[in-house]
C-alpha atoms as a PDB file:
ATOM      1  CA  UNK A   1       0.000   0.000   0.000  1.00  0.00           C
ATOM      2  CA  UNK A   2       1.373   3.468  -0.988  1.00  0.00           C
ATOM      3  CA  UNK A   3       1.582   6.403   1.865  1.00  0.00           C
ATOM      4  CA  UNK A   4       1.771  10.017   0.612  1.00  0.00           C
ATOM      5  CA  UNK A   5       5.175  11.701   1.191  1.00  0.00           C
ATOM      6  CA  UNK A   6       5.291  15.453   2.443  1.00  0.00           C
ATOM      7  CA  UNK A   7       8.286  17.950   2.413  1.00  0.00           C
ATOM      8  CA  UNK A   8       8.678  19.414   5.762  1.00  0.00           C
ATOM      9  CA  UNK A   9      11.160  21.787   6.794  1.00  0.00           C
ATOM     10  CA  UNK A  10      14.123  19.782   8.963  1.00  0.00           C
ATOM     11  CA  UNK A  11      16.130  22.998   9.943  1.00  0.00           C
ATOM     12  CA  UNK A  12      16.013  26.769   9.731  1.00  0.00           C
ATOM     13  CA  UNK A  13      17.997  29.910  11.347  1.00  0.00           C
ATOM     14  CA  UNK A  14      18.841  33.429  11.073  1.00  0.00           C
ATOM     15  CA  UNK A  15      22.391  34.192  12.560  1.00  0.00           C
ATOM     16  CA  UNK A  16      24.197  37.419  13.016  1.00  0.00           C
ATOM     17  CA  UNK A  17      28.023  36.429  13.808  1.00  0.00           C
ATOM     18  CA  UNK A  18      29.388  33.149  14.239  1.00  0.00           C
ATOM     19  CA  UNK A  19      27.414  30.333  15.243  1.00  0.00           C
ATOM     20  CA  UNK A  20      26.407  26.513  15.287  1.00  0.00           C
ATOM     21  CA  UNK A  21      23.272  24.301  14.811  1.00  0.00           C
ATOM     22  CA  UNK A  22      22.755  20.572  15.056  1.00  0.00           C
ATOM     23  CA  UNK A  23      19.984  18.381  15.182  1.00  0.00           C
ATOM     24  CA  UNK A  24      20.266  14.496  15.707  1.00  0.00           C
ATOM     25  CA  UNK A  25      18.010  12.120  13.296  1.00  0.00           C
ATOM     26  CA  UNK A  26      15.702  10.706  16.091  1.00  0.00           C
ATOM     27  CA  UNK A  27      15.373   6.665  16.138  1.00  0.00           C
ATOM     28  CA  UNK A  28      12.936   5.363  13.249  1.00  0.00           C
ATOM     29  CA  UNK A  29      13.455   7.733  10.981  1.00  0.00           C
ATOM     30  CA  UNK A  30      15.717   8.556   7.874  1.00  0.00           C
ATOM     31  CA  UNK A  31      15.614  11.878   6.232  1.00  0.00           C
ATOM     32  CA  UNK A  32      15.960  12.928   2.926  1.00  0.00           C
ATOM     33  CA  UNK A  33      17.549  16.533   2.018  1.00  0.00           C
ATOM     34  CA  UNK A  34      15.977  17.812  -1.139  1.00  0.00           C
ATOM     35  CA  UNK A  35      16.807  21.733  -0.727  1.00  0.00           C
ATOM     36  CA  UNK A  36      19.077  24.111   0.436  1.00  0.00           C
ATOM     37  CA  UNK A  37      18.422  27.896   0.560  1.00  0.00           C
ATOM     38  CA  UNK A  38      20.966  30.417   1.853  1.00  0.00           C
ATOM     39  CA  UNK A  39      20.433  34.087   2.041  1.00  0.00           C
ATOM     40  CA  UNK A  40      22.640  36.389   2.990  1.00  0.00           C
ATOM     41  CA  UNK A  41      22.171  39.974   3.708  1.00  0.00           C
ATOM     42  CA  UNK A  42      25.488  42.225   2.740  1.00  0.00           C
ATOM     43  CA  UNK A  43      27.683  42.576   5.453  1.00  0.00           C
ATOM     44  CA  UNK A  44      31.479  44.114   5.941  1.00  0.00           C
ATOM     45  CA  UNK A  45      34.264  40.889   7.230  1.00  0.00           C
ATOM     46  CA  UNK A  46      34.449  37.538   6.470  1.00  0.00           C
ATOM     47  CA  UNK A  47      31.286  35.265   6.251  1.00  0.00           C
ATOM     48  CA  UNK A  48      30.684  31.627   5.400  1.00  0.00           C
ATOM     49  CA  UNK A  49      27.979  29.431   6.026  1.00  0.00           C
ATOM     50  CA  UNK A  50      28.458  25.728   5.768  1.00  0.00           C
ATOM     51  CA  UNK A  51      25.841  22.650   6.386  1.00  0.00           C
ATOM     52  CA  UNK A  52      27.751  18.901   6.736  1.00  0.00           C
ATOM     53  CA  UNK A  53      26.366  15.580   8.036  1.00  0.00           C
ATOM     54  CA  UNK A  54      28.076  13.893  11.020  1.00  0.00           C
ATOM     55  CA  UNK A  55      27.819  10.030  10.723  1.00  0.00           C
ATOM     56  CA  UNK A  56      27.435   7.761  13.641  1.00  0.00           C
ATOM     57  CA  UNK A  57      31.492   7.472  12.945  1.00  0.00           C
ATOM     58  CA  UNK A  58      31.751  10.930  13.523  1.00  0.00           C
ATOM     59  CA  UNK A  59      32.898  11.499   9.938  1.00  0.00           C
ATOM     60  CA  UNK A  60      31.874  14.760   8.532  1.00  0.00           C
ATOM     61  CA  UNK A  61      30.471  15.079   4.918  1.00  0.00           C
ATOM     62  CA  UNK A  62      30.404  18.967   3.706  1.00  0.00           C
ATOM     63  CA  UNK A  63      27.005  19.351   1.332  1.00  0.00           C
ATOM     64  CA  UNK A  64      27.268  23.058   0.858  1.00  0.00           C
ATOM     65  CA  UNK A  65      29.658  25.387   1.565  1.00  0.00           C
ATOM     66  CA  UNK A  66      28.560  29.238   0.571  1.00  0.00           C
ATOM     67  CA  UNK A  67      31.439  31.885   0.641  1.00  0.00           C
ATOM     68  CA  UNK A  68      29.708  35.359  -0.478  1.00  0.00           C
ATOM     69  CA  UNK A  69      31.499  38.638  -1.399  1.00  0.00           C
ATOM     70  CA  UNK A  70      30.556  40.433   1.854  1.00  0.00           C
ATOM     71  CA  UNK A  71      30.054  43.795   0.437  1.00  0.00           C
ATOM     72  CA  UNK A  72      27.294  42.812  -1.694  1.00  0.00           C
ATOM     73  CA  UNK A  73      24.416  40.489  -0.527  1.00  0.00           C
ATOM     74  CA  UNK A  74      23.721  37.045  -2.192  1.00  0.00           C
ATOM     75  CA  UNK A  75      22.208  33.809  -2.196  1.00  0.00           C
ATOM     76  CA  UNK A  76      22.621  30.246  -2.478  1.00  0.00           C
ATOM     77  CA  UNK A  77      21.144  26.902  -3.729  1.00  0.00           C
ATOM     78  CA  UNK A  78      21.123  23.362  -3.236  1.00  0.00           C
ATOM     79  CA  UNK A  79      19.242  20.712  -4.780  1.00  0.00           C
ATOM     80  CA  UNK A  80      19.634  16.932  -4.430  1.00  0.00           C
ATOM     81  CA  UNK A  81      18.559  14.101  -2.102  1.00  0.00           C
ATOM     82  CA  UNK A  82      21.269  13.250   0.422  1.00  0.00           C
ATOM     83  CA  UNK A  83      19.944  10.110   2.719  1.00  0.00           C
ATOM     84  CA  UNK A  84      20.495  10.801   6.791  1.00  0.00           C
ATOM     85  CA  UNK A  85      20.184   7.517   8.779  1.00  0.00           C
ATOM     86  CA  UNK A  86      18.980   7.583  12.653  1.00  0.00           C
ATOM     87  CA  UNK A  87      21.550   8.879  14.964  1.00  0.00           C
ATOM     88  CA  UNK A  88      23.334  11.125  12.530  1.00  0.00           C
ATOM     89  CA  UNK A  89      23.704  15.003  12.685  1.00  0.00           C
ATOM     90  CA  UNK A  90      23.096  17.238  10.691  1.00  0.00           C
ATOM     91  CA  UNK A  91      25.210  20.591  10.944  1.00  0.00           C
ATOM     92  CA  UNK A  92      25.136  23.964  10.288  1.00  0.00           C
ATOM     93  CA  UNK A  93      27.658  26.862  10.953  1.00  0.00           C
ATOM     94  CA  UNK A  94      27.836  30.415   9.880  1.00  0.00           C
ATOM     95  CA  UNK A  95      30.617  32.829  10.253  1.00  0.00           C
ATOM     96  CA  UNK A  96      30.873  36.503  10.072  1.00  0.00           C
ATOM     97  CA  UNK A  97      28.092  38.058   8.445  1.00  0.00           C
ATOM     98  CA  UNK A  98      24.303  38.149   8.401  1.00  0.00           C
ATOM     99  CA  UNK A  99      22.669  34.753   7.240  1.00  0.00           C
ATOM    100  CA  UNK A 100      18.827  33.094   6.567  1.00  0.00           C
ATOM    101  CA  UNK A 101      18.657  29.623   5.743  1.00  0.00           C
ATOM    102  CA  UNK A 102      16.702  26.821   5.045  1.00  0.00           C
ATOM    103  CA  UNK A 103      16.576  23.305   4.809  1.00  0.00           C
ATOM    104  CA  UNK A 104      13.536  20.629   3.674  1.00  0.00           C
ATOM    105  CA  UNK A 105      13.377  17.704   2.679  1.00  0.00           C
ATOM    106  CA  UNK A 106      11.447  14.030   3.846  1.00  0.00           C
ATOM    107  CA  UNK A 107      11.166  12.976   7.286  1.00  0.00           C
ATOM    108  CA  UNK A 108      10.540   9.066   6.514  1.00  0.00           C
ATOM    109  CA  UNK A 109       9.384   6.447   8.990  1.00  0.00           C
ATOM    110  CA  UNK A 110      11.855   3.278   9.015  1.00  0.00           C
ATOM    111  CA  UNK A 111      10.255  -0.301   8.082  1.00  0.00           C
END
């Protein structure tokens, strides 16, 4: 028997500096990362923001990594499907720099 499948949003932020976000996979589930939307607003200094998975291994996998020309404001896009078992992390760091971001995807139930 089919089931419908919904996007939801998994993770979203606004940061002004330097900061960090991660959020575990809970037990059961698997999600599936379809897009990535950056935003940032121009700035003066450095500024990168970067999303990796962490795998029960702790080895880190880098999906997007935006580096904008801080005197001008700018965007960025990802689209795909990258799987996250349970009990990963997903990651997200900014630095320098005014940033809005968003990422959605599936949120599937394990058999």
């Amino acid at each position: 028997m089919a089931f419908p499948v919904y996007s939801t949003r998994l993770l979203s932020g606004h940061d002004l500096g330097a900061f960090s976000h991660s959020i575990v996979v809970p037990a059961g589930f698997v999600w599936v990362i379809r897009d990535i939307d950056v935003y940032y607003g121009a700035d003066t200094g450095p500024s990168e923001w970067e999303c990796d998975l962490i795998d029960q291994d702790a080895i880190v996998v880098g999906i997007l990594n935006a580096q904008i020309n801080p005197s001008s404001a700018g965007a960025s896009q990802w689209r795909g499907r990258q799987c996250i078992e349970a009990g990963c992390t997903m990651r997200v760091e900014t630095v320098g720099g005014t940033w809005y971001w968003t990422i959605s995807g599936y949120q599937l139930t394990l058999p």
